[in-house]
PDB file of N, CA and C in Angstrom:
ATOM      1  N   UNK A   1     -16.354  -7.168   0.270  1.00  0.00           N
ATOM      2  CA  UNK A   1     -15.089  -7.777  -0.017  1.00  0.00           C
ATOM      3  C   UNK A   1     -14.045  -7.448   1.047  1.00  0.00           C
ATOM      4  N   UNK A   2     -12.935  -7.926   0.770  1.00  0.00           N
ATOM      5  CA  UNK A   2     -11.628  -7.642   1.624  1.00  0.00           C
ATOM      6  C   UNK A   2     -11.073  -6.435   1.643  1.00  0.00           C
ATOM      7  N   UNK A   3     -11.408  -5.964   0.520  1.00  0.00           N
ATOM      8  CA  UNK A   3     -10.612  -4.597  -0.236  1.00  0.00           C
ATOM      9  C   UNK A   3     -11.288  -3.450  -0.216  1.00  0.00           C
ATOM     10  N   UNK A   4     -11.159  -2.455   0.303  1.00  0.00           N
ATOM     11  CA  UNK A   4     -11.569  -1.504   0.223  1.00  0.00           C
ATOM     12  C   UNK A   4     -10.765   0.193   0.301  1.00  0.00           C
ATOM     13  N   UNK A   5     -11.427   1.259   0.177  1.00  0.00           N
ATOM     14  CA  UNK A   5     -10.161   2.744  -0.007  1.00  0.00           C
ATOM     15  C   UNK A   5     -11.275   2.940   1.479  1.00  0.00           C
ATOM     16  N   UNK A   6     -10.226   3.548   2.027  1.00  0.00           N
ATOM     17  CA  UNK A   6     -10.614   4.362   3.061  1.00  0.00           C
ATOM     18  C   UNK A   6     -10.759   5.905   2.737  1.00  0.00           C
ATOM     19  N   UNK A   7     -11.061   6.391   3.753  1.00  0.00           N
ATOM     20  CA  UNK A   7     -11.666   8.051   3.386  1.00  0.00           C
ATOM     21  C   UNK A   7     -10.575   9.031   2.762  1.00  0.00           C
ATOM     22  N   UNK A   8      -9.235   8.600   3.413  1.00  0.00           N
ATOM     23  CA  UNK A   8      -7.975   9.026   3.139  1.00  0.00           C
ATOM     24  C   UNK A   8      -7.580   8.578   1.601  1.00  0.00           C
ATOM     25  N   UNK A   9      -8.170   7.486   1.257  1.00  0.00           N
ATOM     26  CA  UNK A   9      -7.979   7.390  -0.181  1.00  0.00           C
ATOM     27  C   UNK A   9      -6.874   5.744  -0.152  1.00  0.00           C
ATOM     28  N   UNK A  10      -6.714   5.304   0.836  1.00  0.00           N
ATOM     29  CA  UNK A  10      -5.573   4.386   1.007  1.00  0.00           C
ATOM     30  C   UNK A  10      -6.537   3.251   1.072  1.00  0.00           C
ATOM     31  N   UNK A  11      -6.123   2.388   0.108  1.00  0.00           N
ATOM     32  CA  UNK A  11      -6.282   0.524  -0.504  1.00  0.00           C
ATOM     33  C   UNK A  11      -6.061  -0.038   0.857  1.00  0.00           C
ATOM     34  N   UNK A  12      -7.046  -0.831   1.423  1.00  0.00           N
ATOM     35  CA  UNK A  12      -6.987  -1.574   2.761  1.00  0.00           C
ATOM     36  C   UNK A  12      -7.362  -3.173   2.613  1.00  0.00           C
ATOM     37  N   UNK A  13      -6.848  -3.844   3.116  1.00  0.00           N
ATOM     38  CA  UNK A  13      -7.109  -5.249   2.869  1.00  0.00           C
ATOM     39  C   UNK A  13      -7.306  -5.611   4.582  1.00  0.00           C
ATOM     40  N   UNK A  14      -8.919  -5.943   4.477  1.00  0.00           N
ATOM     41  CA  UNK A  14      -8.941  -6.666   6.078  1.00  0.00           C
ATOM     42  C   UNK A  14      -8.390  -8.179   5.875  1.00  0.00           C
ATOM     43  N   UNK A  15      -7.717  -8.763   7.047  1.00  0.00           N
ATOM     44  CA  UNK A  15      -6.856 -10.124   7.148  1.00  0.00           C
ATOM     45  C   UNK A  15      -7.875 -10.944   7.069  1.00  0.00           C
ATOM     46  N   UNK A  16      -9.071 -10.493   7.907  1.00  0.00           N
ATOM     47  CA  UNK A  16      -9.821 -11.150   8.611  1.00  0.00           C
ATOM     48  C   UNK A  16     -11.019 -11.754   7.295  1.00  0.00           C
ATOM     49  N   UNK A  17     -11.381 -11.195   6.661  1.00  0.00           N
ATOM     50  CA  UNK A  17     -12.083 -11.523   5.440  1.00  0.00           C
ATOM     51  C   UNK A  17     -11.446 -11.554   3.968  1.00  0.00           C
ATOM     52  N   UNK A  18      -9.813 -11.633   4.032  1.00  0.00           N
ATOM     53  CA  UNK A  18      -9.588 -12.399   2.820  1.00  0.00           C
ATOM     54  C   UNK A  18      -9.197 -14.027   3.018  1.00  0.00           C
ATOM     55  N   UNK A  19      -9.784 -14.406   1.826  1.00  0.00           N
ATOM     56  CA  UNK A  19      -9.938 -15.643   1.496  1.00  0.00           C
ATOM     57  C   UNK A  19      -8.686 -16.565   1.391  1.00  0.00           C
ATOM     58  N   UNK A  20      -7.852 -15.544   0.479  1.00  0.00           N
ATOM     59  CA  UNK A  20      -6.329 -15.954   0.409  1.00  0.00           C
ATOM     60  C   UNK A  20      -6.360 -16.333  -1.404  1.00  0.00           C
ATOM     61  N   UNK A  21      -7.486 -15.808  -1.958  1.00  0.00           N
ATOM     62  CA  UNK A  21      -7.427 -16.507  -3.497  1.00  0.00           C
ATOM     63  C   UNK A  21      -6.577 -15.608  -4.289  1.00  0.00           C
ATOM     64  N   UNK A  22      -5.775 -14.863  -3.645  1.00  0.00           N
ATOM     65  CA  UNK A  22      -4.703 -14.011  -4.614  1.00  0.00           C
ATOM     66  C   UNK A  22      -4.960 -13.545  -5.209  1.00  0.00           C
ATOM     67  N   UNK A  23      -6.726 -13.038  -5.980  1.00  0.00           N
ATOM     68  CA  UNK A  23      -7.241 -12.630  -6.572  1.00  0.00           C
ATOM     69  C   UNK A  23      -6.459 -11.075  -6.822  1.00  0.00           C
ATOM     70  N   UNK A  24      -6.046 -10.202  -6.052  1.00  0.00           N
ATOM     71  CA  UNK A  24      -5.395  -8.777  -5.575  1.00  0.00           C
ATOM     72  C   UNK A  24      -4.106  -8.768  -6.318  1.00  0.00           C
ATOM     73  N   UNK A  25      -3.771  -9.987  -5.405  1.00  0.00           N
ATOM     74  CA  UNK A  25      -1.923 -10.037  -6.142  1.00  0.00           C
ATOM     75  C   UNK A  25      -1.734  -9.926  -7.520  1.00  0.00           C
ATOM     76  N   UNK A  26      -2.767 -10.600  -8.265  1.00  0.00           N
ATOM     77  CA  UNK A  26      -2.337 -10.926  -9.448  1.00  0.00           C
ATOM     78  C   UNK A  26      -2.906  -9.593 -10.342  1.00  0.00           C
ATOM     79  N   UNK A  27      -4.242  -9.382  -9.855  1.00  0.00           N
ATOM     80  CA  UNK A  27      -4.944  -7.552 -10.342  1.00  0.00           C
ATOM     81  C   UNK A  27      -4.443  -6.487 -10.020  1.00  0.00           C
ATOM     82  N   UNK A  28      -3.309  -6.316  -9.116  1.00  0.00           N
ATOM     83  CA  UNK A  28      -2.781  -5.274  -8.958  1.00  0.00           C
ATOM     84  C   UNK A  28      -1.886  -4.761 -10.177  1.00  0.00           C
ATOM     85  N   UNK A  29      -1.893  -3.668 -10.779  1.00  0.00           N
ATOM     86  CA  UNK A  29      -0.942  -3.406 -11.859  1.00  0.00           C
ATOM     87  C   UNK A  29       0.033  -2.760 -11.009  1.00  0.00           C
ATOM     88  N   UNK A  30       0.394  -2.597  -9.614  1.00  0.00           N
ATOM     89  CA  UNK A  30       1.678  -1.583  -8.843  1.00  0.00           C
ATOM     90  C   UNK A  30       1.779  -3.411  -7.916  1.00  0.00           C
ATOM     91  N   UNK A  31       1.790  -4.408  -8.589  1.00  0.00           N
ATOM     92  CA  UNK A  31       1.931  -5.465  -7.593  1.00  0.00           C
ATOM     93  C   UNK A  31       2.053  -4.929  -5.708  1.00  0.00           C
ATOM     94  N   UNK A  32       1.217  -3.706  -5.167  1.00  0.00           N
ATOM     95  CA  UNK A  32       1.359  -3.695  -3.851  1.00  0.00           C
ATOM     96  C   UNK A  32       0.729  -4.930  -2.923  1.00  0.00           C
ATOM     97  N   UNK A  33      -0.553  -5.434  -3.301  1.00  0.00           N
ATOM     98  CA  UNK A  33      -0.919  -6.755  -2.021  1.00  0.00           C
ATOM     99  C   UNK A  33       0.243  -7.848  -2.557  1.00  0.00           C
ATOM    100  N   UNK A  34       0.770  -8.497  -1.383  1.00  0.00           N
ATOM    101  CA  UNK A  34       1.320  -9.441  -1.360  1.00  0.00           C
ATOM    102  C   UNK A  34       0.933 -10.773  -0.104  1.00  0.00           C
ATOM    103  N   UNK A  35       1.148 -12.103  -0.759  1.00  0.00           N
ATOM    104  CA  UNK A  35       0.177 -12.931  -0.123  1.00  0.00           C
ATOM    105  C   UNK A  35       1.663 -13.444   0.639  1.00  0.00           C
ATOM    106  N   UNK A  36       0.831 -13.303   2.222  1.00  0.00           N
ATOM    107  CA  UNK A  36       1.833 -14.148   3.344  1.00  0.00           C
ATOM    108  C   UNK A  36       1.281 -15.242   3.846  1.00  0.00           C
ATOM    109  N   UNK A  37       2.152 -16.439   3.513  1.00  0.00           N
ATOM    110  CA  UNK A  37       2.156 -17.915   3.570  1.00  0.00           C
ATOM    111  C   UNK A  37       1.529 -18.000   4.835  1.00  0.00           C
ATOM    112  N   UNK A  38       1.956 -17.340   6.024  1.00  0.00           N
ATOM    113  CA  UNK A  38       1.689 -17.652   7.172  1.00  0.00           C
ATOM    114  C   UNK A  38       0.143 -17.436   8.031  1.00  0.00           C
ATOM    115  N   UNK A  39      -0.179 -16.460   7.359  1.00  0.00           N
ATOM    116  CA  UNK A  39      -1.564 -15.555   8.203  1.00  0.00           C
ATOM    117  C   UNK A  39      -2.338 -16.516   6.441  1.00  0.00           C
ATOM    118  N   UNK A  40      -1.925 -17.347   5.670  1.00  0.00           N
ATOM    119  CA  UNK A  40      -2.689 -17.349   4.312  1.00  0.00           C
ATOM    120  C   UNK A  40      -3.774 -16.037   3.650  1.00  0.00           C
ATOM    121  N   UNK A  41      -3.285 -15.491   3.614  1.00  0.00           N
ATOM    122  CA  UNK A  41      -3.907 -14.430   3.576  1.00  0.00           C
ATOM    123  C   UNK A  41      -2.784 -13.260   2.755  1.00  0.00           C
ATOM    124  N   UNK A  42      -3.529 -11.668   1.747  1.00  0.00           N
ATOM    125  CA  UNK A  42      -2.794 -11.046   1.154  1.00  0.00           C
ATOM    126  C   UNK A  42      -2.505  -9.455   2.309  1.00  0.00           C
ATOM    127  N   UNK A  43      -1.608  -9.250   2.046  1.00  0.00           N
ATOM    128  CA  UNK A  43      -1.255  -7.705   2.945  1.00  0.00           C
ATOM    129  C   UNK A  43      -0.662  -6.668   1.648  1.00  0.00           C
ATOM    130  N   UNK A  44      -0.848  -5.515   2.462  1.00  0.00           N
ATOM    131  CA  UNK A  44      -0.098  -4.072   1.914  1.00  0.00           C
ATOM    132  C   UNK A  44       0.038  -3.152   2.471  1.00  0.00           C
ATOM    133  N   UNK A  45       0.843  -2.281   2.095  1.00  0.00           N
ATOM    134  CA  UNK A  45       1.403  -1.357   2.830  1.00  0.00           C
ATOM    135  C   UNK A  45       0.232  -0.448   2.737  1.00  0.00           C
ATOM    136  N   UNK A  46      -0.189   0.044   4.506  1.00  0.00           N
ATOM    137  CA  UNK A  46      -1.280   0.836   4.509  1.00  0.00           C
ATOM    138  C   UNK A  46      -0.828   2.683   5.139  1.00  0.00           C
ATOM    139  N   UNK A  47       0.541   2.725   4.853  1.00  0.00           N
ATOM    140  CA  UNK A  47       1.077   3.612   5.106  1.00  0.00           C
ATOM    141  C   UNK A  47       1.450   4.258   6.553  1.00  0.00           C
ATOM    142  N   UNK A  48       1.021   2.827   7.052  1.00  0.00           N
ATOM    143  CA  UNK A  48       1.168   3.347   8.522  1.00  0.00           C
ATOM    144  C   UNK A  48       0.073   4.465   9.535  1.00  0.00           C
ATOM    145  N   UNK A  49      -0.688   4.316   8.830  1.00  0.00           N
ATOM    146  CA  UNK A  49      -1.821   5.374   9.386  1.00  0.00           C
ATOM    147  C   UNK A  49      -1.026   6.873   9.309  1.00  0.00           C
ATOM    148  N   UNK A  50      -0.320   7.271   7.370  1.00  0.00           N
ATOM    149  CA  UNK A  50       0.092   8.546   7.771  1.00  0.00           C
ATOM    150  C   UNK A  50       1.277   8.834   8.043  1.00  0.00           C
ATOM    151  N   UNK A  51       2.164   7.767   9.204  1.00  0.00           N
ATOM    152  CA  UNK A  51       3.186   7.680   9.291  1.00  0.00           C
ATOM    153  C   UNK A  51       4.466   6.769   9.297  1.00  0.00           C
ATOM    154  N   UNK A  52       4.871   6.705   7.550  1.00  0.00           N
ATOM    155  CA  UNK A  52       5.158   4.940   8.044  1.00  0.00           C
ATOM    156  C   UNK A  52       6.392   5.319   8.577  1.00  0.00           C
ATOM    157  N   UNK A  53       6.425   3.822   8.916  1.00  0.00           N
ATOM    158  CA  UNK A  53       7.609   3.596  10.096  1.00  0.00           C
ATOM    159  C   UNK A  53       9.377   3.382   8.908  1.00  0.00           C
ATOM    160  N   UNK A  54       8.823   3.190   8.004  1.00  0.00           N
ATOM    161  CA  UNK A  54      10.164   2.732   6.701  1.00  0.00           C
ATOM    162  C   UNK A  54      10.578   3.825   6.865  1.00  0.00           C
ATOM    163  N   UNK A  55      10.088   5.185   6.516  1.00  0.00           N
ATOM    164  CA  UNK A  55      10.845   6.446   6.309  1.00  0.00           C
ATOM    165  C   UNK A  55      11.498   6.697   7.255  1.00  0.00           C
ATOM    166  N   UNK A  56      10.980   6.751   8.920  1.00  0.00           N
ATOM    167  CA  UNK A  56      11.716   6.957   9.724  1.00  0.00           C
ATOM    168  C   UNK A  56      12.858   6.382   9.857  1.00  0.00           C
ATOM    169  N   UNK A  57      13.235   5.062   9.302  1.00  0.00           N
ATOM    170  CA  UNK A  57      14.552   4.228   9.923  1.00  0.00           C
ATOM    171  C   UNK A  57      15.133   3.649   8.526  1.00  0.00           C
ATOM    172  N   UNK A  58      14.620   4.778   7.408  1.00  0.00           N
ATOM    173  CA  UNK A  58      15.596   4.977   6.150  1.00  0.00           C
ATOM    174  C   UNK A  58      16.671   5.420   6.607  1.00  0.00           C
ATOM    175  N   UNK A  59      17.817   5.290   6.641  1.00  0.00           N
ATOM    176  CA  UNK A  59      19.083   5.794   7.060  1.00  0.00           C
ATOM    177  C   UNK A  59      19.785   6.792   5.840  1.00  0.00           C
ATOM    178  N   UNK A  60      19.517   6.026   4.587  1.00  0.00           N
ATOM    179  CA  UNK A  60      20.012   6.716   3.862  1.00  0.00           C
ATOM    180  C   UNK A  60      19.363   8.118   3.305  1.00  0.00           C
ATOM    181  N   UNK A  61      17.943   8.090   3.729  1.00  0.00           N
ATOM    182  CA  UNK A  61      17.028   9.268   3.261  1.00  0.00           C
ATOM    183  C   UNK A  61      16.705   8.530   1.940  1.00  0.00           C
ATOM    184  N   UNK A  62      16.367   7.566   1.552  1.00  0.00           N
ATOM    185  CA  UNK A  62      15.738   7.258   0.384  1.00  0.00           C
ATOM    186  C   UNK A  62      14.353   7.207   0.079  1.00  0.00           C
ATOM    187  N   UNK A  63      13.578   7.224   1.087  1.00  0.00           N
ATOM    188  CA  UNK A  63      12.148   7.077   1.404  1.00  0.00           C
ATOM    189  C   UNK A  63      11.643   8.164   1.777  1.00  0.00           C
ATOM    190  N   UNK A  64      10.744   8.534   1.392  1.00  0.00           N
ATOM    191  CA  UNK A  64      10.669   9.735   1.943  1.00  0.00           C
ATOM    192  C   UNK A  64       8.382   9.862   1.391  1.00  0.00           C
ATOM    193  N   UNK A  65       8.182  10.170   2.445  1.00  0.00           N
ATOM    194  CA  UNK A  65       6.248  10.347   2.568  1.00  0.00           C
ATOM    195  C   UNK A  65       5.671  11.895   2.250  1.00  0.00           C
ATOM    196  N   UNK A  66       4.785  11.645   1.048  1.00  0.00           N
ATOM    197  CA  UNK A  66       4.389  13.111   0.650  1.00  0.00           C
ATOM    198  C   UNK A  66       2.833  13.432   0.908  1.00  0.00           C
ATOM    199  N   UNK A  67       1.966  14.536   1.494  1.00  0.00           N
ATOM    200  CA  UNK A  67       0.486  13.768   1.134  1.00  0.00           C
ATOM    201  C   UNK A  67       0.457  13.610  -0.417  1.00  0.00           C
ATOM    202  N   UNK A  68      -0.783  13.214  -0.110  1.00  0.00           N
ATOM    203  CA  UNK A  68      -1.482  12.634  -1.751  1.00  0.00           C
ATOM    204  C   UNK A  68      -1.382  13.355  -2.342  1.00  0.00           C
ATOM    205  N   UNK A  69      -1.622  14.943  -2.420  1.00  0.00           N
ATOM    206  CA  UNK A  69      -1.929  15.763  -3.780  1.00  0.00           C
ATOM    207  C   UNK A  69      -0.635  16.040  -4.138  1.00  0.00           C
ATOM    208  N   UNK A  70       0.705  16.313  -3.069  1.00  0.00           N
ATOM    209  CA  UNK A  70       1.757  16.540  -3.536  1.00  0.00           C
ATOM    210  C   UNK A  70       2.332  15.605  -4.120  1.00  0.00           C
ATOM    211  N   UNK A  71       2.437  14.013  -3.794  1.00  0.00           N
ATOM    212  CA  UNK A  71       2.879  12.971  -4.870  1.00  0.00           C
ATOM    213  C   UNK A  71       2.462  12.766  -5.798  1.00  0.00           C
ATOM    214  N   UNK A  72       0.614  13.257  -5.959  1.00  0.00           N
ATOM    215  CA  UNK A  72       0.459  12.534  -7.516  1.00  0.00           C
ATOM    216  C   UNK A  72       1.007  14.010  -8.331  1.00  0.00           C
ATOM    217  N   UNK A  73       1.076  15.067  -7.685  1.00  0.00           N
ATOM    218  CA  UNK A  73       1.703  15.990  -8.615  1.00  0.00           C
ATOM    219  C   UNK A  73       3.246  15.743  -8.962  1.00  0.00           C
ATOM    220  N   UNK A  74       4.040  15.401  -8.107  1.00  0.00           N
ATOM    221  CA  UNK A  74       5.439  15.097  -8.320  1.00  0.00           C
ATOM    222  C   UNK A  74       5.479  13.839  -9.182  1.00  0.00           C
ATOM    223  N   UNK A  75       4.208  13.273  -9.306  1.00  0.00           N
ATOM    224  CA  UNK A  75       3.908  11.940 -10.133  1.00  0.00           C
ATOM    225  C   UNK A  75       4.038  12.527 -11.646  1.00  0.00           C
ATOM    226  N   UNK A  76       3.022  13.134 -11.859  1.00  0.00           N
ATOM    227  CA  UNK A  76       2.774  13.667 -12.928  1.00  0.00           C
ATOM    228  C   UNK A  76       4.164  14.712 -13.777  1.00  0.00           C
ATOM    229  N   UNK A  77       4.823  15.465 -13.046  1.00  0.00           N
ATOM    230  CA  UNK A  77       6.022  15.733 -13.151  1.00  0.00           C
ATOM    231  C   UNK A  77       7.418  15.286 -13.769  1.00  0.00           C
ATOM    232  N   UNK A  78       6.907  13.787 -12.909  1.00  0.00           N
ATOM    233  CA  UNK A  78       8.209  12.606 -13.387  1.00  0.00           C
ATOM    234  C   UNK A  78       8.178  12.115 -14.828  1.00  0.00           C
ATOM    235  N   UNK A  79       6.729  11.555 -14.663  1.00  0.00           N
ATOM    236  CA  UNK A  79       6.511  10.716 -15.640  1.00  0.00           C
ATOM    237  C   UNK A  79       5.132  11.199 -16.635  1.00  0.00           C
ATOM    238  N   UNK A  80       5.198  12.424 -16.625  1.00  0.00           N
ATOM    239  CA  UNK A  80       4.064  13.000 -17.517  1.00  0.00           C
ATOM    240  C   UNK A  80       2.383  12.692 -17.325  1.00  0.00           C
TER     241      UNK A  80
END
């Protein structure tokens, strides 16, 4: 398929072998793939390989990148 976790644990969508049937968009329960009109095809945020580029040019500090074990713990924290 299109979809796959990489070793890092991060949801990857190759461009190149989706179909464009939105199948993702609509199964996602965190709506992250989103389908772009242009490439017909679905994308998501793949974190930047590690470092995304959003956090850096958050101005306000609202964004902010944790590894994995520390977010799903601050996950679990929040929201039980």
């Amino acid at each position: 398929g299109a979809i796959w976790k990489d070793e890092a644990g991060i949801v990857r969508i190759n461009r190149l072998k989706c179909i464009g049937c939105k199948s993702c968009n609509y199964a996602c329960p965190l709506s992250a793939p989103i389908f772009i009109e242009e490439l017909r095809a679905s994308s998501k945020c793949d974190l930047c390989d590690g470092d995304p580029e959003c956090v850096k040019f958050c101005s306000s500090g609202a964004l902010r990148a944790y590894p994995r074990e520390e977010a799903l713990n601050l996950r679990s924290k929040i929201y039980g």
